[in-house]
C-alpha atoms as a PDB file:
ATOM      1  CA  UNK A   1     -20.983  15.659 -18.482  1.00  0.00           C
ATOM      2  CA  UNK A   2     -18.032  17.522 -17.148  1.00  0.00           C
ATOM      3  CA  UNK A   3     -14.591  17.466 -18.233  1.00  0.00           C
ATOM      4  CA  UNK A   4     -12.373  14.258 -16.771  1.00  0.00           C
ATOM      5  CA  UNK A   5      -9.962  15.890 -14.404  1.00  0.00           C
ATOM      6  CA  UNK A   6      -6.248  15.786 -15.620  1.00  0.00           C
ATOM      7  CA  UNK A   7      -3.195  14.559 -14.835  1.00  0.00           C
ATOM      8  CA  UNK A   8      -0.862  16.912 -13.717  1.00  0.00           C
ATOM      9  CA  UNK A   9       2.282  17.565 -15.487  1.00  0.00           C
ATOM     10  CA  UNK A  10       4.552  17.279 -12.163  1.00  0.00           C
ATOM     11  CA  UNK A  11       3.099  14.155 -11.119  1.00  0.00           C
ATOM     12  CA  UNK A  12       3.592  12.531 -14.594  1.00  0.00           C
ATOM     13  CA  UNK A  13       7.229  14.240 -14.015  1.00  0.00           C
ATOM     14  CA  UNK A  14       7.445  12.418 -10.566  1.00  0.00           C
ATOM     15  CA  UNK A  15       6.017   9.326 -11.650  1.00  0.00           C
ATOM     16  CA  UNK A  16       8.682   8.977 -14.147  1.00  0.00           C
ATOM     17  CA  UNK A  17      11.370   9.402 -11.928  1.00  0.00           C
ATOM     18  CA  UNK A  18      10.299   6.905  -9.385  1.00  0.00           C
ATOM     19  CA  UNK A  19       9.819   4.616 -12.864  1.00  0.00           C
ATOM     20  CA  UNK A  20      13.926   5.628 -13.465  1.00  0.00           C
ATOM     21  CA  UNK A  21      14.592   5.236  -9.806  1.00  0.00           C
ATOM     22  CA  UNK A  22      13.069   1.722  -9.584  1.00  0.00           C
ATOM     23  CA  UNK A  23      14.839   0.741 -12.602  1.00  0.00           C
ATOM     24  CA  UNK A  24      18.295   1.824 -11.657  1.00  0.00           C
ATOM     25  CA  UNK A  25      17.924  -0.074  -8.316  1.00  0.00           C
ATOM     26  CA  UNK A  26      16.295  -3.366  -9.748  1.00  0.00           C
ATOM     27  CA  UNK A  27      19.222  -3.889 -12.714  1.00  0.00           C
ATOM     28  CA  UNK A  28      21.097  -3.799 -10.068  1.00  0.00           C
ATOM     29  CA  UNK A  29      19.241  -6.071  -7.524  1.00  0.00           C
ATOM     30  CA  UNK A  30      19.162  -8.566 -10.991  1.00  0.00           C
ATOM     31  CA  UNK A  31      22.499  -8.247 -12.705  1.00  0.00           C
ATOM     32  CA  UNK A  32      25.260  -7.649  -9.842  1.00  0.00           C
ATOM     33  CA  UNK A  33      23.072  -8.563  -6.655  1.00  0.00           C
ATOM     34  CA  UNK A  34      26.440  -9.818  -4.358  1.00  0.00           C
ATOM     35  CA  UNK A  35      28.674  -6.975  -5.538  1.00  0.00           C
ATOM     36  CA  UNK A  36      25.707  -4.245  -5.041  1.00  0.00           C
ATOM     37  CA  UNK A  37      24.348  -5.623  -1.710  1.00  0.00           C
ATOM     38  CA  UNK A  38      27.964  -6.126  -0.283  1.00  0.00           C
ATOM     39  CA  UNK A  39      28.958  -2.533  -1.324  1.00  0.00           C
ATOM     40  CA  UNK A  40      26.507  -1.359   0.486  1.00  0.00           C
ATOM     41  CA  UNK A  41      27.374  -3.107   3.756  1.00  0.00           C
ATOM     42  CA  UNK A  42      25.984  -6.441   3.676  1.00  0.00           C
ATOM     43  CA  UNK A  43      28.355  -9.157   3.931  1.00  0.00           C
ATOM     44  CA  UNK A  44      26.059 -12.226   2.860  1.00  0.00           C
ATOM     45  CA  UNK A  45      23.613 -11.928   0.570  1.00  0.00           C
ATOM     46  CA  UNK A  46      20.761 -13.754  -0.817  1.00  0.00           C
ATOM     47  CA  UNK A  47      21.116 -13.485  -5.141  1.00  0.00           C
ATOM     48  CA  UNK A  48      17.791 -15.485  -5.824  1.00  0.00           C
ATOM     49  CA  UNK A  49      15.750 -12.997  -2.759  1.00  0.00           C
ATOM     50  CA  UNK A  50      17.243  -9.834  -4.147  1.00  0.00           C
ATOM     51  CA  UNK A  51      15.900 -10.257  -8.062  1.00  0.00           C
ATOM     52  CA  UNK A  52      12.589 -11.650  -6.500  1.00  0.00           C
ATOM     53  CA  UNK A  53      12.678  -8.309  -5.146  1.00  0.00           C
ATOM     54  CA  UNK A  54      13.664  -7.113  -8.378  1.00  0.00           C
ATOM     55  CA  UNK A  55      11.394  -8.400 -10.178  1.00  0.00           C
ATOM     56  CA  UNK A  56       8.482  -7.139  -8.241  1.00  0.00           C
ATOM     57  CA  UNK A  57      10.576  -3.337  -8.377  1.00  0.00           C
ATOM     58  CA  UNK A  58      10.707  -3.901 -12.306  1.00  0.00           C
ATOM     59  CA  UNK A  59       6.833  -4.740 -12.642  1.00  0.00           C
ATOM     60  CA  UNK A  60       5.555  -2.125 -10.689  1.00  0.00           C
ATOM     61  CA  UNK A  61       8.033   0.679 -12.814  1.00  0.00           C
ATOM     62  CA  UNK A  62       6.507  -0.802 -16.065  1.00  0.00           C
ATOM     63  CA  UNK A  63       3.030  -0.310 -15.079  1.00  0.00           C
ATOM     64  CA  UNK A  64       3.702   3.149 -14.568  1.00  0.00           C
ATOM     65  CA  UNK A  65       5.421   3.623 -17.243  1.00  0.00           C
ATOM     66  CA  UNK A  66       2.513   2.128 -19.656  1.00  0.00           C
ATOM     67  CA  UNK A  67       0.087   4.503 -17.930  1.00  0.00           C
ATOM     68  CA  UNK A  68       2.466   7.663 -17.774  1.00  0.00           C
ATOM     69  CA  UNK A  69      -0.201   9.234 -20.021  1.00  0.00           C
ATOM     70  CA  UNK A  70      -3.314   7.608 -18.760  1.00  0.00           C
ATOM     71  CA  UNK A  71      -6.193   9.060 -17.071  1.00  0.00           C
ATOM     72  CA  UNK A  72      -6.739   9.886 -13.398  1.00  0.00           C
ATOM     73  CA  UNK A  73      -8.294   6.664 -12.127  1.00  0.00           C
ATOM     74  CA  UNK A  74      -5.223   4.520 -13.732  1.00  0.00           C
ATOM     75  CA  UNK A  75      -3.289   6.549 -12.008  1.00  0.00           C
ATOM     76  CA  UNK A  76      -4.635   6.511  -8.131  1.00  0.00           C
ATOM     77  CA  UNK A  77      -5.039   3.071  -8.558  1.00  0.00           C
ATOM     78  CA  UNK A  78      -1.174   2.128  -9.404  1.00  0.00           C
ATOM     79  CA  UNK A  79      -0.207   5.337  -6.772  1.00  0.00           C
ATOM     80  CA  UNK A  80      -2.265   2.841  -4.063  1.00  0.00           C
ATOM     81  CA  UNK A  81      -0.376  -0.215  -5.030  1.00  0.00           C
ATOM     82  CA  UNK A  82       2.776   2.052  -4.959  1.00  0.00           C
ATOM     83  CA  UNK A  83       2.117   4.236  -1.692  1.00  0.00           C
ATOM     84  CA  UNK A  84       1.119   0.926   0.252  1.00  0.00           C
ATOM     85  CA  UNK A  85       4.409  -1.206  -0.442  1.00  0.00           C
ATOM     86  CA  UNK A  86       6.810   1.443  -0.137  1.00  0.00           C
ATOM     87  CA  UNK A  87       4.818   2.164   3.481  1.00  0.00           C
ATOM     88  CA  UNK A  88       5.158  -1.110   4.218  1.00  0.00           C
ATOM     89  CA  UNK A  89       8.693  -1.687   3.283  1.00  0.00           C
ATOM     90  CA  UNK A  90       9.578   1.510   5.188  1.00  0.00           C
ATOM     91  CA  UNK A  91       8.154   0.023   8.405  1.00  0.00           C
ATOM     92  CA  UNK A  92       9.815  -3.326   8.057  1.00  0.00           C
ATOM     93  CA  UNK A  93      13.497  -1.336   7.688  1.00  0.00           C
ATOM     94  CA  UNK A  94      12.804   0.706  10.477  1.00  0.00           C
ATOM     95  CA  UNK A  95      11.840  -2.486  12.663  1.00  0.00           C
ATOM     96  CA  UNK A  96      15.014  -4.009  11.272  1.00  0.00           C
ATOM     97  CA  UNK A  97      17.055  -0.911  12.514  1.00  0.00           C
ATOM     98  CA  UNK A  98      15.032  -0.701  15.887  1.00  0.00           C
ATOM     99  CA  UNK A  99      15.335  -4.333  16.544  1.00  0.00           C
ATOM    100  CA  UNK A 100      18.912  -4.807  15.422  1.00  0.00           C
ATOM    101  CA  UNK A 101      21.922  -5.907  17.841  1.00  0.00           C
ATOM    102  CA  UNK A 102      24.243  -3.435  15.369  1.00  0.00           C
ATOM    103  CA  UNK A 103      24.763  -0.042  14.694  1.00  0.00           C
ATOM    104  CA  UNK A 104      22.856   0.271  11.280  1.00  0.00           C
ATOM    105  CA  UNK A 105      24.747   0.035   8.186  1.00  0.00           C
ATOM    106  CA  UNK A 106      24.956   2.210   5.254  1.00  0.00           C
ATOM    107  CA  UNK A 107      22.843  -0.056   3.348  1.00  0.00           C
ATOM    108  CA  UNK A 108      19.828   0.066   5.575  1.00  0.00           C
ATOM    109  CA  UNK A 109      20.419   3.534   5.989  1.00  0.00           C
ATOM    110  CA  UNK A 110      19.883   3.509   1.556  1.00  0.00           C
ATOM    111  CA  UNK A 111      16.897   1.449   2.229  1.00  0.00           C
ATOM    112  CA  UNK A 112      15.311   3.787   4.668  1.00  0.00           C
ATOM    113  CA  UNK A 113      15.655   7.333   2.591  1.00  0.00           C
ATOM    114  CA  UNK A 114      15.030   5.062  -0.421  1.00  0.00           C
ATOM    115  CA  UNK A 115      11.591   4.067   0.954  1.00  0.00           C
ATOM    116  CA  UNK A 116      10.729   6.842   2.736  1.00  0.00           C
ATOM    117  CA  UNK A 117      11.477   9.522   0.120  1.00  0.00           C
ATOM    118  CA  UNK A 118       9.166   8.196  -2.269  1.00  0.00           C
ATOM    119  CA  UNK A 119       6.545   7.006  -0.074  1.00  0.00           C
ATOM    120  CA  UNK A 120       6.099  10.975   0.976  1.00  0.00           C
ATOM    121  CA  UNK A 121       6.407  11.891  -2.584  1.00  0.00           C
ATOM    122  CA  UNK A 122       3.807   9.748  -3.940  1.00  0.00           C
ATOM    123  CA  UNK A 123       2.129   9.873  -1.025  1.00  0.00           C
ATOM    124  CA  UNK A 124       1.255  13.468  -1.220  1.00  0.00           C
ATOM    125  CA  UNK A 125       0.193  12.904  -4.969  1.00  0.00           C
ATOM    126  CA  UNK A 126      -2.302  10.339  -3.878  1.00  0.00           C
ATOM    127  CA  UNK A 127      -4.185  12.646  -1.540  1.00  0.00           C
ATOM    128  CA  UNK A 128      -3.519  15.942  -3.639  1.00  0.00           C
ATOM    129  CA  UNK A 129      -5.482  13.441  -6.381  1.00  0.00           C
ATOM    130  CA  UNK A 130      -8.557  12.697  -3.855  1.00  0.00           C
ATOM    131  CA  UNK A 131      -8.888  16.552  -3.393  1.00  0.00           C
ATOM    132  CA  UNK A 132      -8.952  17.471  -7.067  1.00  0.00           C
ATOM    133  CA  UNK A 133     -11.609  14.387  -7.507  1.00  0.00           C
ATOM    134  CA  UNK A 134     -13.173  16.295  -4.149  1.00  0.00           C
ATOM    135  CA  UNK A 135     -13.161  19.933  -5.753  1.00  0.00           C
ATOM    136  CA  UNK A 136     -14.610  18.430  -8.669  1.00  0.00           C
ATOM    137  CA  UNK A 137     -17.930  16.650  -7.067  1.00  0.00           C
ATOM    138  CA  UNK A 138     -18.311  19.717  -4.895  1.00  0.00           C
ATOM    139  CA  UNK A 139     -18.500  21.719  -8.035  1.00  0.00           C
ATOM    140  CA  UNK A 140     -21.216  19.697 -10.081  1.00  0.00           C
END
């Protein structure tokens, strides 16, 4: 049997600043969720839609942070979760923006680099994973 394939050091590195990242933003969405969303632009705001957002932000950085030093497999699998609702999110922005009767305001503008950002970062990390697992198969 073969050595497991490892980790590599930047993506635990990258990992852990999406996990800080997330974090940051979801105190925020929970403990100040008027004065953050209105600062950004917003004039109404939801408090109880924001921490369920929140909350699902909060869950997701915990996982990774419990696996930060897990194996491969933990590690693509949480990456799909990840990839896949920041994807998602970024297309429902940009349909916001596209669709919207205003000129787009600085908060959507946050939510777009926010999403996109990571969702190429993480992104790339997912399929740089499914060529090392590649590599690996093509070698045995």
């Amino acid at each position: 049997m073969s050595d497991p394939i490892q980790v590599p050091k930047k993506l635990r590195s990258a990992v852990l600043f999406n996990v800080a990242n997330d974090l940051l933003l979801s105190f925020s969405l929970f403990f100040f969720p008027e004065n953050f969303i209105e600062s950004s632009g917003w004039f109404s705001s939801d408090p109880f839609a924001f921490r369920l957002i929140a909350a699902g932000l909060t869950a997701v950085a915990i996982e990774f942070y419990l696996i930060r030093n897990g194996s491969i497999e933990r590690y693509k699998s949480l990456l799909n979760i990840k990839v896949t609702t920041l994807g998602i999110g970024f297309f429902g922005v940009t349909m916001s923006m596209v669709q919207s009767t205003h000129q787009p305001i600085i908060a959507e503008w946050i939510l777009f680099g926010g999403l996109l950002i990571p969702f190429i970062q993480l992104g790339y990390w997912r399929i740089h994973l499914g060529k090392l697992e590649q590599n690996k198969k093509n070698k045995e």
